[in-house]
Protein backbone atom coordinates (compact mmCIF):
# COMPACT_ATOMS: atom_id res chain seq x y z
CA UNK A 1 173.23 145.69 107.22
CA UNK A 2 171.49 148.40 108.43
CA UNK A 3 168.67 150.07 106.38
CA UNK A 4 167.68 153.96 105.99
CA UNK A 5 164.12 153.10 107.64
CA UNK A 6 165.85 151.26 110.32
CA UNK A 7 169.05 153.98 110.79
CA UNK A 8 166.03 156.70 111.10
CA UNK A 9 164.19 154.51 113.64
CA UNK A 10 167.41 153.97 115.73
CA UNK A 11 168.34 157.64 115.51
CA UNK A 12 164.80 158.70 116.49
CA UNK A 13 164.99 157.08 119.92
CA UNK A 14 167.80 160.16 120.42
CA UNK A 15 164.80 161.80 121.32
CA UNK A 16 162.85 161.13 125.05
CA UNK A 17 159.35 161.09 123.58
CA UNK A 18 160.48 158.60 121.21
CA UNK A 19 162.35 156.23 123.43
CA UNK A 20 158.91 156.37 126.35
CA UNK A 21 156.88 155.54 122.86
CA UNK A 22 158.81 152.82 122.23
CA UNK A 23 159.74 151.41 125.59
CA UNK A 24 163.61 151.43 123.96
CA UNK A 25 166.83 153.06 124.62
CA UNK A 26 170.57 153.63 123.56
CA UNK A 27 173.81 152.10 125.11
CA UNK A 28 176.88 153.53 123.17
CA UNK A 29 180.35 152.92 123.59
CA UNK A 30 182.28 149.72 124.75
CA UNK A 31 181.95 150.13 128.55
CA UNK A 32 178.48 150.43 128.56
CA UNK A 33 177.64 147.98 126.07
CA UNK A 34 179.48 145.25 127.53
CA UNK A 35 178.08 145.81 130.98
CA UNK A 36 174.53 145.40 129.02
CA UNK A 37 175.76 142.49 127.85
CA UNK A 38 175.98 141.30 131.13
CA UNK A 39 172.49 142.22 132.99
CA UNK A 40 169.40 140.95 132.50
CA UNK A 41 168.19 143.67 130.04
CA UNK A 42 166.51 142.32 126.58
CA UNK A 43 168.55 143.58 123.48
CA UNK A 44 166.75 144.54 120.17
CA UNK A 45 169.60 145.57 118.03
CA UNK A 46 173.42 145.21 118.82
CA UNK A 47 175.42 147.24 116.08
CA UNK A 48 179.15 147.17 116.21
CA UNK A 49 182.09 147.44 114.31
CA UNK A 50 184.59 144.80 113.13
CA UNK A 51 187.26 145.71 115.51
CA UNK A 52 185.00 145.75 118.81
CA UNK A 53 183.87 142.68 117.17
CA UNK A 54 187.31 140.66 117.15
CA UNK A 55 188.43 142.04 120.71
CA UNK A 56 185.11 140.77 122.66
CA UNK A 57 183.57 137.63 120.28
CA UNK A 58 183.62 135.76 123.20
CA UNK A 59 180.92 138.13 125.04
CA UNK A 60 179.29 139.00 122.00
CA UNK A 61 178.23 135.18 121.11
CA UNK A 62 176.32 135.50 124.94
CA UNK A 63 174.19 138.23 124.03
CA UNK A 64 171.24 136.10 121.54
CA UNK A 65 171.10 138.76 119.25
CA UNK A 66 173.15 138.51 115.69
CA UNK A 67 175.46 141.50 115.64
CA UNK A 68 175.15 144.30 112.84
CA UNK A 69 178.56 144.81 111.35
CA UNK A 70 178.89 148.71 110.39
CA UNK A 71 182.08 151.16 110.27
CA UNK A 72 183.03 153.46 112.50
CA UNK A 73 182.15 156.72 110.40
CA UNK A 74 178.32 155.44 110.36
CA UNK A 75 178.42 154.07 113.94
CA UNK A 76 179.54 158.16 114.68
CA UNK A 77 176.17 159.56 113.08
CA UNK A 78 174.20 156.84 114.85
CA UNK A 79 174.31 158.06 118.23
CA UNK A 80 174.13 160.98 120.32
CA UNK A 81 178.70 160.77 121.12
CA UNK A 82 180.82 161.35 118.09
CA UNK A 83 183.68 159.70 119.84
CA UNK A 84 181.60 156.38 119.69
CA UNK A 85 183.63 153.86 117.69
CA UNK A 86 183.14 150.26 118.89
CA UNK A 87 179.23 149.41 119.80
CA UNK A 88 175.47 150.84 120.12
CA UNK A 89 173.24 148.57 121.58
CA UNK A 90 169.32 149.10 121.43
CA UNK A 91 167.53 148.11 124.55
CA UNK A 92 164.34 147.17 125.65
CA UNK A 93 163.11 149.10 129.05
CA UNK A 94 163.20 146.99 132.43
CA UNK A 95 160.76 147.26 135.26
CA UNK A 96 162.54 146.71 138.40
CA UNK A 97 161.43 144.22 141.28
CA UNK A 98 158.73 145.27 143.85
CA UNK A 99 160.85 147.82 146.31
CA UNK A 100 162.04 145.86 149.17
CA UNK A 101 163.75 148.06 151.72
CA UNK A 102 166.87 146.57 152.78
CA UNK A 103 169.85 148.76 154.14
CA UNK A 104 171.00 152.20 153.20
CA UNK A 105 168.71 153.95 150.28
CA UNK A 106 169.31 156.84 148.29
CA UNK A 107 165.83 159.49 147.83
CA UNK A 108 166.54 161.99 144.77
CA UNK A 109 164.35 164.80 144.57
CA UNK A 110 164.27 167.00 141.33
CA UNK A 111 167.48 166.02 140.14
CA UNK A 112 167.30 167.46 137.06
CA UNK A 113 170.47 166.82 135.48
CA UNK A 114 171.54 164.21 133.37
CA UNK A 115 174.71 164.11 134.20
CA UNK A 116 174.66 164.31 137.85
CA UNK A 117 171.81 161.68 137.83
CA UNK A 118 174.29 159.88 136.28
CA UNK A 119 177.32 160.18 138.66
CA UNK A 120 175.37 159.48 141.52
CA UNK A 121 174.01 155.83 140.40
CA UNK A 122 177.67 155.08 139.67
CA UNK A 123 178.24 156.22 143.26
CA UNK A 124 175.53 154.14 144.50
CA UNK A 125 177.01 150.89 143.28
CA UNK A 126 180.36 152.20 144.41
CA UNK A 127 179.19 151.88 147.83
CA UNK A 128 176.59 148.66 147.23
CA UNK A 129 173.69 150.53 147.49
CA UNK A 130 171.14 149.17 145.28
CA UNK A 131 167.73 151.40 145.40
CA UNK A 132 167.31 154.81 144.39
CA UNK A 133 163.98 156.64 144.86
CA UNK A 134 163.49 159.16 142.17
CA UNK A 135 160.54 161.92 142.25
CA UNK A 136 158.56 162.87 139.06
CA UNK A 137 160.50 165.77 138.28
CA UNK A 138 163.89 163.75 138.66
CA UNK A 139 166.04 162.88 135.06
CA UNK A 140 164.90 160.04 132.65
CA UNK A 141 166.70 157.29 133.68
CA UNK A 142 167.57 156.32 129.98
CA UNK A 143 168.66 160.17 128.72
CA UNK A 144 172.16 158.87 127.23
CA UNK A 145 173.98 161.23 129.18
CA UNK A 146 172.65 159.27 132.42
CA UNK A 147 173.22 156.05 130.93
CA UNK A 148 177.15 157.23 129.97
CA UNK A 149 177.52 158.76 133.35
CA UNK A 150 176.77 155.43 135.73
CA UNK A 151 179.31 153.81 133.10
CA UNK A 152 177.67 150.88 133.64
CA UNK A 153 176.03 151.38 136.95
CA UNK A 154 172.41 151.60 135.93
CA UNK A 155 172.25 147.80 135.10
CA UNK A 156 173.15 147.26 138.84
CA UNK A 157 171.00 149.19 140.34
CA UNK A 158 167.29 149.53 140.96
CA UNK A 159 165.77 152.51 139.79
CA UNK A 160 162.11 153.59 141.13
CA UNK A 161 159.64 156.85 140.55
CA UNK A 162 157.32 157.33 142.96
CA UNK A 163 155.24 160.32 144.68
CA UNK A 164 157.71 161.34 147.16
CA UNK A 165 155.37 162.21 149.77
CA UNK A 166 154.11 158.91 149.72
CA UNK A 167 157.07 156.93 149.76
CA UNK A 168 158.49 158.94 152.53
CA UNK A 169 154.97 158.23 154.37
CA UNK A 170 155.31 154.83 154.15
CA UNK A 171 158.65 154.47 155.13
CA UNK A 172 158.38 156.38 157.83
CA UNK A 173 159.90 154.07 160.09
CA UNK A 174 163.10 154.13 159.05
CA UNK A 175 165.96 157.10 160.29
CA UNK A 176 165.31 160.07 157.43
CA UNK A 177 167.96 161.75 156.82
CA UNK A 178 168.46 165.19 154.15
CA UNK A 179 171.37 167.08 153.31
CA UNK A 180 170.04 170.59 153.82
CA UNK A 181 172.60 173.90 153.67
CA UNK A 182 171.68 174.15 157.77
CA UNK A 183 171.98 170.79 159.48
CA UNK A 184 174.43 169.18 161.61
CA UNK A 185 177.72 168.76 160.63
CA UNK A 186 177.85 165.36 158.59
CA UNK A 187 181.51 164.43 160.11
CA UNK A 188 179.30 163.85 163.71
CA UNK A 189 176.40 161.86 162.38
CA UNK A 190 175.97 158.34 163.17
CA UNK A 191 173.84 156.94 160.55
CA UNK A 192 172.01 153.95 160.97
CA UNK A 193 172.11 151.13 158.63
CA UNK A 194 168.61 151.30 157.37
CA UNK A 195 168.23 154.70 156.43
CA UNK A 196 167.25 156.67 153.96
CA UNK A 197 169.28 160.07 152.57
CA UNK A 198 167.12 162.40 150.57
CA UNK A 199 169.51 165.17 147.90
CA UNK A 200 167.52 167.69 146.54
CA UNK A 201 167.58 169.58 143.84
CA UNK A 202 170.66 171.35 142.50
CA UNK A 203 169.54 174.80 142.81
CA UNK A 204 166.61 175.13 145.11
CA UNK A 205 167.32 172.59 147.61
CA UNK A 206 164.78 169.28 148.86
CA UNK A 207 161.20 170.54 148.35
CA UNK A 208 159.39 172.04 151.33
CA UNK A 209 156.58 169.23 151.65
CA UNK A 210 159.01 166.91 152.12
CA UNK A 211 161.26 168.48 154.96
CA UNK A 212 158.67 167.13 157.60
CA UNK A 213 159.87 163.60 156.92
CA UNK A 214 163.23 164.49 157.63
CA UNK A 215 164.44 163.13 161.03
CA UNK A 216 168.20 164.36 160.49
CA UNK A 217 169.12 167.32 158.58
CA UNK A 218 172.56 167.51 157.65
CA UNK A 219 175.26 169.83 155.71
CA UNK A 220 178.85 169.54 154.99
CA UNK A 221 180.87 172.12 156.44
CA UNK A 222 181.98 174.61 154.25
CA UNK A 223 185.89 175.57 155.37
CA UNK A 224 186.53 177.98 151.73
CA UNK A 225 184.69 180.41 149.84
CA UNK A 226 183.08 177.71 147.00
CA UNK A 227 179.58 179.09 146.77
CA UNK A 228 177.80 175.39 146.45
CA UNK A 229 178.55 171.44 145.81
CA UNK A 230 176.82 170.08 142.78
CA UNK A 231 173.89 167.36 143.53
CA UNK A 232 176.46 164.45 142.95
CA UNK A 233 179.67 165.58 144.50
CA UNK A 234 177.40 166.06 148.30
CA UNK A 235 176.22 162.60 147.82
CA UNK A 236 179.76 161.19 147.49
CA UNK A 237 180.55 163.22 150.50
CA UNK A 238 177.58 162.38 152.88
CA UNK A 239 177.98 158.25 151.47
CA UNK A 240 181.35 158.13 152.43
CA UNK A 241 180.55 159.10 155.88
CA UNK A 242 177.70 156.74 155.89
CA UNK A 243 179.89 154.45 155.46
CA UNK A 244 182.85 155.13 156.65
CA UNK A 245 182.03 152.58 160.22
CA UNK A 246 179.75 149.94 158.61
């Protein structure tokens, strides 16, 4: 049973400055929760309703935590998506391992939204790549809209902020590549298998300081009249050419 003080706690971490305060954050919905259910991440509270409850017993007894039984009408005012009516999970936050370079990275620069942020981890795991680089000014990895959008994604992948400068400086060994509105065409690039691909931001582009760094620019060719690709749809574009030969 869930208390007022402890249905006001839970909807407090709604808000970013009270999930960073807390270290904690929401899963909702029954996609999400069970693929929570199946990382590594420490649960504080797992609330769900009797239905979700009878359909997945069997991976709710894994999860060490005693389940809260509510209905679906309070479940609804709990979280941040009315259409939520089988689980919310509260979370504690996870540090990822010490970055190890290994293979094919993704560099975000001022992604700002939540959404795209999002769609892109999900496209990361998609194609296996498992570190994303994320400047200071990039999304909050645990805004529920970027936690709904990677539909599980985020708990297979390692997120990292860092000073891009610095990363970039350090890594500086390895092919840079950054998808720029001027570059070669992507179609002709033969990317190598430890690389890294900078996006930039959805309006203004990757940041000037950083286009130094870049060993590779490159652009999809525009064949209509669409003024601009969103931050998320040019990274499943430039990925599949990545790998389209490995």
């Amino acid at each position: 049973m869930l208390t007022k003080t402890h249905t006001k706690f839970i909807k407090s971490l709604q808000l970013k400055k009270f999930r960073q305060k807390e270290g904690l954050f929401i899963v909702e919905g029954a996609k999400n929760t069970l693929e929570l259910l199946n990382s590594s991440c420490k649960i504080k509270d797992l609330i769900v309703t009797e239905a979700f409850l009878k359909k997945f017993q069997l991976e709710l007894n894994n999860a060490k935590v005693e389940p809260i039984i509510i209905k679906e009408k309070e479940l609804r005012g709990l979280g941040t998506f009315q259409s939520n009516t089988d689980a919310l999970v509260v979370a504690h936050d996870q540090m990822p391992p010490t970055y190890k370079s290994k293979g094919f990275d993704l560099v975000l620069d001022d992604i700002r939204d939540p959404g795209n942020l999002g769609t892109i981890i999900r496209l990361a795991d998609w194609y296996g790549i498992k570190n994303i680089i994320c400047s200071a000014t990039t999304a909050e990895f645990y805004n529920p809209k970027v936690i709904s959008a990677s539909m599980g994604s985020i708990f297979r992948t390692y997120l990292y902020r860092r000073d891009l400068k610095e990363f970039l400086a350090e890594n500086s060994s390895r092919k840079i590549y950054g998808a720029l509105l001027e570059g070669k065409n992507v179609h002709q690039v033969n990317f190598d298998t430890n690389g890294l691909l900078i996006i930039g931001n959805e309006s203004h582009g990757i940041d000037s300081e950083l286009i130094s760094f870049i060993a590779d620019k490159i652009t999809i060719p525009r064949i209509g009249k669409a003024e601009s690709l969103n931050a998320a749809m040019a990274t499943a574009i430039i990925c599949d050419n990545v790998f389209r030969n490995q």
